[in-house]
PDB file of N, CA and C in Angstrom:
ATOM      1  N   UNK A   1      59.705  29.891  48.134  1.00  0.00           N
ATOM      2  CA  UNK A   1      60.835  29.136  48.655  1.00  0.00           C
ATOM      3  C   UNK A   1      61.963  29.149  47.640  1.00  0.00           C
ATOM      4  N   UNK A   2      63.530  29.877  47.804  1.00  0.00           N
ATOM      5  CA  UNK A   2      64.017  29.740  46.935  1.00  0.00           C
ATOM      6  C   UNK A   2      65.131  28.703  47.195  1.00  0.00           C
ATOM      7  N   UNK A   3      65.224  28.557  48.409  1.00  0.00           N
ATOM      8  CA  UNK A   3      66.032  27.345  48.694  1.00  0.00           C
ATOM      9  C   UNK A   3      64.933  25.713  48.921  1.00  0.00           C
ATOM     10  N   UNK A   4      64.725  25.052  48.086  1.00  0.00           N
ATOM     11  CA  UNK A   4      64.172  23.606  48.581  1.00  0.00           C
ATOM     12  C   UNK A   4      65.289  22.586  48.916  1.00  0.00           C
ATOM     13  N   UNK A   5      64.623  21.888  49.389  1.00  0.00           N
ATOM     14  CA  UNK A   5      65.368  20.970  50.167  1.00  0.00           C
ATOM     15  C   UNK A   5      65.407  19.711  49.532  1.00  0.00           C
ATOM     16  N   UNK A   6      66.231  18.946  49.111  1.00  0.00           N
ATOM     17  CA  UNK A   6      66.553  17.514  48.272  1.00  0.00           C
ATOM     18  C   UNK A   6      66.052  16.779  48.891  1.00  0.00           C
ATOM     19  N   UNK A   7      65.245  15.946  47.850  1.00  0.00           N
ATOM     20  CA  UNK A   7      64.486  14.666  48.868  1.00  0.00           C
ATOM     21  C   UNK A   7      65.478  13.544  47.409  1.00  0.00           C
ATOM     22  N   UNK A   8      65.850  12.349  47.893  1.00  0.00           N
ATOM     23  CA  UNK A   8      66.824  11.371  47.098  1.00  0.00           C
ATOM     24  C   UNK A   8      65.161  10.694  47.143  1.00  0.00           C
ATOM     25  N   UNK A   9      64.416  10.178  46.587  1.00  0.00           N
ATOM     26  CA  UNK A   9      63.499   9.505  45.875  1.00  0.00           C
ATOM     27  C   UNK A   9      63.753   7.788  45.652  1.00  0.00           C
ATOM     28  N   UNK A  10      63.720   6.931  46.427  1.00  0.00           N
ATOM     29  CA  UNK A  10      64.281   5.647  45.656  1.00  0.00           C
ATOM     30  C   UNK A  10      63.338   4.585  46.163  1.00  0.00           C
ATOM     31  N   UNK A  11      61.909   4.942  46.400  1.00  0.00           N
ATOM     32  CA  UNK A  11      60.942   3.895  46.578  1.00  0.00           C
ATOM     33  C   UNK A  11      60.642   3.313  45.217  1.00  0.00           C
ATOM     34  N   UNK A  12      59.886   2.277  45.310  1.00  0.00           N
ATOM     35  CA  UNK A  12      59.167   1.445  44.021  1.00  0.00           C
ATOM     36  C   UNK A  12      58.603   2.619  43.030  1.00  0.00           C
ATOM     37  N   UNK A  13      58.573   2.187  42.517  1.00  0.00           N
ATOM     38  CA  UNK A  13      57.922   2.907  40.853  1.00  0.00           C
ATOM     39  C   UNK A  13      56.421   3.389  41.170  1.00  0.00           C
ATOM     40  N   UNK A  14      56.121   4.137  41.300  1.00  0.00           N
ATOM     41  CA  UNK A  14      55.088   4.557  41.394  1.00  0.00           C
ATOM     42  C   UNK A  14      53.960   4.661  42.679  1.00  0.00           C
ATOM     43  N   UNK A  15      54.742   4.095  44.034  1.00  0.00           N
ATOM     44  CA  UNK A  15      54.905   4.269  45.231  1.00  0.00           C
ATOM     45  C   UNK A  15      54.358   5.690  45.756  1.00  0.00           C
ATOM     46  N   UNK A  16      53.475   6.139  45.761  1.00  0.00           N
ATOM     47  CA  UNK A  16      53.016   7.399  46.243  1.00  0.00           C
ATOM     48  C   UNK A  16      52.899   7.575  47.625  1.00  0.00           C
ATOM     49  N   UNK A  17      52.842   6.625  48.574  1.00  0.00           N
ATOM     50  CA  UNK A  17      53.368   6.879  49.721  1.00  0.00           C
ATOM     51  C   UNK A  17      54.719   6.640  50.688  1.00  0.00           C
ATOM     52  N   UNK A  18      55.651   6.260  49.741  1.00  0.00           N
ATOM     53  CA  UNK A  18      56.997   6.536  49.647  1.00  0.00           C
ATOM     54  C   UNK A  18      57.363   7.996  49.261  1.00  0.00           C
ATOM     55  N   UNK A  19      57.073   8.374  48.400  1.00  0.00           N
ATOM     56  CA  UNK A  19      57.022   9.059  47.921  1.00  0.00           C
ATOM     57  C   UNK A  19      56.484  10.859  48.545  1.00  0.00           C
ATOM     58  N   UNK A  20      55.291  10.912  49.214  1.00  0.00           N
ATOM     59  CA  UNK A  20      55.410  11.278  49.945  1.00  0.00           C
ATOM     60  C   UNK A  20      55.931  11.755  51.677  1.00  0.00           C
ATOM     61  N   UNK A  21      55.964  10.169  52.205  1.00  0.00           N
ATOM     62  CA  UNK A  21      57.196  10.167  53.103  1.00  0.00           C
ATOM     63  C   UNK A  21      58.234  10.719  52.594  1.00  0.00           C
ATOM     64  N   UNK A  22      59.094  10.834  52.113  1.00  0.00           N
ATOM     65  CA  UNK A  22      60.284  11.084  51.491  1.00  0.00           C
ATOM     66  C   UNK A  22      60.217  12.854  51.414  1.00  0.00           C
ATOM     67  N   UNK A  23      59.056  13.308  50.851  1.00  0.00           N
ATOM     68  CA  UNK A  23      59.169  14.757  50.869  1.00  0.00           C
ATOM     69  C   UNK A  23      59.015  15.460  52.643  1.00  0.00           C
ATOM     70  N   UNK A  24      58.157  14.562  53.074  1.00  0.00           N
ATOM     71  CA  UNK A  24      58.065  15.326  54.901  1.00  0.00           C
ATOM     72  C   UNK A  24      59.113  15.021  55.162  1.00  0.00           C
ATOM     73  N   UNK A  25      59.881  13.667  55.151  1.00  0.00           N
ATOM     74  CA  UNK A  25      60.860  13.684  55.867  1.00  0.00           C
ATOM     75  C   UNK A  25      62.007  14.745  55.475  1.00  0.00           C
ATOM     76  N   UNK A  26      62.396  15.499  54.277  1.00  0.00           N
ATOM     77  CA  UNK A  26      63.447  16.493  54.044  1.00  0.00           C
ATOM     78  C   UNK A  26      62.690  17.657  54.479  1.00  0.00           C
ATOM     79  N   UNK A  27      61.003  17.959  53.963  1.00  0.00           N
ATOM     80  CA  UNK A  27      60.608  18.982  54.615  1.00  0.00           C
ATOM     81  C   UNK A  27      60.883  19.258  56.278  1.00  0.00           C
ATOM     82  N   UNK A  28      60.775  18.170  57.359  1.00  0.00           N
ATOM     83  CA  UNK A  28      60.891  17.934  58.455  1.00  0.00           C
ATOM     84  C   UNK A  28      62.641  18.448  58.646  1.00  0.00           C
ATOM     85  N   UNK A  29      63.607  17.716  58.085  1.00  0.00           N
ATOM     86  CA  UNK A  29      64.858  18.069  58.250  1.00  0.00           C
ATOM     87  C   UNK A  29      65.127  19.437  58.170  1.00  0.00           C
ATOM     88  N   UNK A  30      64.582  19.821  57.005  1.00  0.00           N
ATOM     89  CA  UNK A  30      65.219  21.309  56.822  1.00  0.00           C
ATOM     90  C   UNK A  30      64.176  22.584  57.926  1.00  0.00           C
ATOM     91  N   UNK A  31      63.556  22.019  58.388  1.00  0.00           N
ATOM     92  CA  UNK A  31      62.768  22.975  59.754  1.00  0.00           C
ATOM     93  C   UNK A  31      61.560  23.583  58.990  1.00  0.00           C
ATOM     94  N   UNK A  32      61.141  22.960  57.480  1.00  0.00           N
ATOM     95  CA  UNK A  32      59.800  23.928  56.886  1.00  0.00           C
ATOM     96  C   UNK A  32      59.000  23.316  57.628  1.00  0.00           C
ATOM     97  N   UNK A  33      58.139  23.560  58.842  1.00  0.00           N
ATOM     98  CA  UNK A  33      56.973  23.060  59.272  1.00  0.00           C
ATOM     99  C   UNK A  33      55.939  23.711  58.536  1.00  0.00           C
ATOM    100  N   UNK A  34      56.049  24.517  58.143  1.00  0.00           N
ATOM    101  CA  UNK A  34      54.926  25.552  58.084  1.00  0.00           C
ATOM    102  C   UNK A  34      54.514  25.125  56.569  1.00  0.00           C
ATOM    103  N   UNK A  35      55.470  24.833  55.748  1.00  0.00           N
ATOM    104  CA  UNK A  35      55.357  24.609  54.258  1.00  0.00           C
ATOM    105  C   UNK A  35      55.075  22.726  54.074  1.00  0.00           C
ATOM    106  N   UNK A  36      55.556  22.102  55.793  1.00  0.00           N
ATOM    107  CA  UNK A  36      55.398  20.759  55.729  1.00  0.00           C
ATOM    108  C   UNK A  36      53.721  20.104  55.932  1.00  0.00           C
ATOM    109  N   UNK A  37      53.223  20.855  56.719  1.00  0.00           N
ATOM    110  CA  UNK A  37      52.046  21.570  56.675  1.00  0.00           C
ATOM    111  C   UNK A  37      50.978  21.355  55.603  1.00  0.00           C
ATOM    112  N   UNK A  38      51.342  22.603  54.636  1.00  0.00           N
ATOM    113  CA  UNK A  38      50.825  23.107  53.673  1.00  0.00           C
ATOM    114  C   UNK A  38      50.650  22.042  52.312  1.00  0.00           C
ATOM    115  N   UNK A  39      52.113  21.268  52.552  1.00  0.00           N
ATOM    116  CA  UNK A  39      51.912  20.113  51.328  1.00  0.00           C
ATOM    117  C   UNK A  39      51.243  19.142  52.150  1.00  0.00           C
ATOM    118  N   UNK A  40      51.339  18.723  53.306  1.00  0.00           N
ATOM    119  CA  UNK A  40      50.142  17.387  53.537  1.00  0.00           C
ATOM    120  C   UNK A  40      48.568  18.246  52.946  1.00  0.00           C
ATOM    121  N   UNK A  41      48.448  19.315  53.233  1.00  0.00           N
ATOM    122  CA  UNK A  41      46.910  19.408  53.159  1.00  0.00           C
ATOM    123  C   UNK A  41      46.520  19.658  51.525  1.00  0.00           C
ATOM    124  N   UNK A  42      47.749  19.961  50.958  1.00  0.00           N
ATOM    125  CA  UNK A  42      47.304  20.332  49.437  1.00  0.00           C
ATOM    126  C   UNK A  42      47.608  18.881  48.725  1.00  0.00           C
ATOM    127  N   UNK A  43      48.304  17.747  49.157  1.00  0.00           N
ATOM    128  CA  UNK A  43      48.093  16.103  48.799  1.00  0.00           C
ATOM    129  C   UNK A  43      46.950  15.592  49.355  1.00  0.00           C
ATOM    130  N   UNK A  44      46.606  15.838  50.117  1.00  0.00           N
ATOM    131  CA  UNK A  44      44.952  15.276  51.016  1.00  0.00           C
ATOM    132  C   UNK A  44      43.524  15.837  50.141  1.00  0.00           C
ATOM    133  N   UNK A  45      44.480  17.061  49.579  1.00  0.00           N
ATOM    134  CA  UNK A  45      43.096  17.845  48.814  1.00  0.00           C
ATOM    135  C   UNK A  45      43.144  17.420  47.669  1.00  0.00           C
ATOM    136  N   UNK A  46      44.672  17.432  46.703  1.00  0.00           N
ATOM    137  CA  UNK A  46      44.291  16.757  45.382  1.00  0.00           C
ATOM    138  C   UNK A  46      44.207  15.314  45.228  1.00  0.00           C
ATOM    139  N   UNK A  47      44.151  14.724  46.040  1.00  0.00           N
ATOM    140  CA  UNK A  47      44.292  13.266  46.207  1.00  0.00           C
ATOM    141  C   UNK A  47      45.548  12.616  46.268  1.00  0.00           C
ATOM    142  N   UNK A  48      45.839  11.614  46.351  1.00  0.00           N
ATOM    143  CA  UNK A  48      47.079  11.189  46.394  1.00  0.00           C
ATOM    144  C   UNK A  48      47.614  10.116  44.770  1.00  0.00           C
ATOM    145  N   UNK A  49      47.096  10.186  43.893  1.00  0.00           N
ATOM    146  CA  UNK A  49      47.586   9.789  42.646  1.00  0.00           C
ATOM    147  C   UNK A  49      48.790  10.083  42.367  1.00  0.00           C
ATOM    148  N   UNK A  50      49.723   9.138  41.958  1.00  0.00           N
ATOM    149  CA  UNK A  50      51.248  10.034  41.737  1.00  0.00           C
ATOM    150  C   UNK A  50      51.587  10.665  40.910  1.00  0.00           C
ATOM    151  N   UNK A  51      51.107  10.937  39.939  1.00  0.00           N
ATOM    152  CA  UNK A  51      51.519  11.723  38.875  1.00  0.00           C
ATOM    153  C   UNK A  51      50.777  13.758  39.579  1.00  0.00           C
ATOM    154  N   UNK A  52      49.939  13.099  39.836  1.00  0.00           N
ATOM    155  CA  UNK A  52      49.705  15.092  41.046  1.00  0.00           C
ATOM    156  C   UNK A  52      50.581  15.057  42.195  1.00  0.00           C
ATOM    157  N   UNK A  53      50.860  14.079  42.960  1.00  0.00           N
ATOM    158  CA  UNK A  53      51.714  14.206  43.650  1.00  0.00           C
ATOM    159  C   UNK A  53      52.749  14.118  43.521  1.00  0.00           C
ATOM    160  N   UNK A  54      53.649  13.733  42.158  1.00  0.00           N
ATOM    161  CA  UNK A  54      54.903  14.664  42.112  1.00  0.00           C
ATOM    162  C   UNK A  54      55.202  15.924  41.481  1.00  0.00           C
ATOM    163  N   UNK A  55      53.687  16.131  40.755  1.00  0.00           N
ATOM    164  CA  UNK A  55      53.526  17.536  40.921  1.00  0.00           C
ATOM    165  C   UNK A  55      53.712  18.438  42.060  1.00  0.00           C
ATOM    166  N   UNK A  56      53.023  18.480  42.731  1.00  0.00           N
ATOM    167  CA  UNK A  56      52.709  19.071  43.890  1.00  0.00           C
ATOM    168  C   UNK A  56      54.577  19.122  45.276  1.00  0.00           C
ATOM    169  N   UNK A  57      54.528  17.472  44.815  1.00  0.00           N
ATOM    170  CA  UNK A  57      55.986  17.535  45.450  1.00  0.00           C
ATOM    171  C   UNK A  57      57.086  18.337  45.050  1.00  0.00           C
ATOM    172  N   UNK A  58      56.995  18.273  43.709  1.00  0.00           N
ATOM    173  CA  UNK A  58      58.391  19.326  43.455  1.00  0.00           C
ATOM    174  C   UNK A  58      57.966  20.614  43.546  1.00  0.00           C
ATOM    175  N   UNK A  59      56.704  20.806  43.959  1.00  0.00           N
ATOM    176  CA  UNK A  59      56.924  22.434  44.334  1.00  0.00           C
ATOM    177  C   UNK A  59      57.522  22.805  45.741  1.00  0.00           C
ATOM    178  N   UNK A  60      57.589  21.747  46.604  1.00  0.00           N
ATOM    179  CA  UNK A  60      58.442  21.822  47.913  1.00  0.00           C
ATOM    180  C   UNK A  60      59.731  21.235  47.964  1.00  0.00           C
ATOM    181  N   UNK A  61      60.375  20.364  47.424  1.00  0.00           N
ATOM    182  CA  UNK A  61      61.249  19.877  47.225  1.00  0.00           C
ATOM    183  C   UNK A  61      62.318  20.020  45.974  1.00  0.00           C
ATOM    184  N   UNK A  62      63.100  19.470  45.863  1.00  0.00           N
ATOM    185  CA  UNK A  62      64.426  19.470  44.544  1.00  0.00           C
ATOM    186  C   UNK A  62      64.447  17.807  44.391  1.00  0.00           C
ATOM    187  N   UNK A  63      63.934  17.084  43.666  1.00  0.00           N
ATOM    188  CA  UNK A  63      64.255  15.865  43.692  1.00  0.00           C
ATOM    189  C   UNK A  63      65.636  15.236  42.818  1.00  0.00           C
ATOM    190  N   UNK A  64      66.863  14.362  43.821  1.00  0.00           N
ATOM    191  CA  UNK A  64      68.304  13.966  43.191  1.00  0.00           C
ATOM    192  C   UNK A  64      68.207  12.326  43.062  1.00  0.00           C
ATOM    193  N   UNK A  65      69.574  12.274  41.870  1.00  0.00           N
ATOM    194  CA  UNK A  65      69.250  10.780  42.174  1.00  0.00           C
ATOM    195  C   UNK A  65      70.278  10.512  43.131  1.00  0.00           C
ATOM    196  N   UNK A  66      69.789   9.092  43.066  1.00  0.00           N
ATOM    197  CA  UNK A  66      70.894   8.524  44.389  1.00  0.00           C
ATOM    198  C   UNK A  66      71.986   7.556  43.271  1.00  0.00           C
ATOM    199  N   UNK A  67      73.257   7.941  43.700  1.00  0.00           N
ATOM    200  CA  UNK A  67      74.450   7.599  42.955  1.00  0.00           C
ATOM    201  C   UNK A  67      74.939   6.319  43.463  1.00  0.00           C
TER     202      UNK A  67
END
């Protein structure tokens, strides 16, 4: 993927299912089903801890702040 899609990030601190919402929902916007997909099942597989899951997230996403 050389274009990812910005997810703005501004749940609670350490919120991992904010956090993941936040990545389907830009995955969803930008039409990756296929890659939207691919990250639910590779967060389901490494578990959902946040420090792997914002691993895992920024390999589908560009994360910005919100100004």
């Amino acid at each position: 993927m050389s274009d990812k899609p910005k997810c703005a990030f501004y749940g609670e601190t350490n919120d991992v299912h904010a956090l993941i919402g936040c990545v389907i929902r830009a995955l969803d916007k930008a039409d990756m089903y296929k890659e939207k997909l691919e990250y639910i099942r590779k967060i389901n597989r490494d578990g959902n801890m946040f420090d792997s899951a914002i691993k895992t997230s920024s390999n589908y996403v560009e994360f910005v702040e919100i100004e």
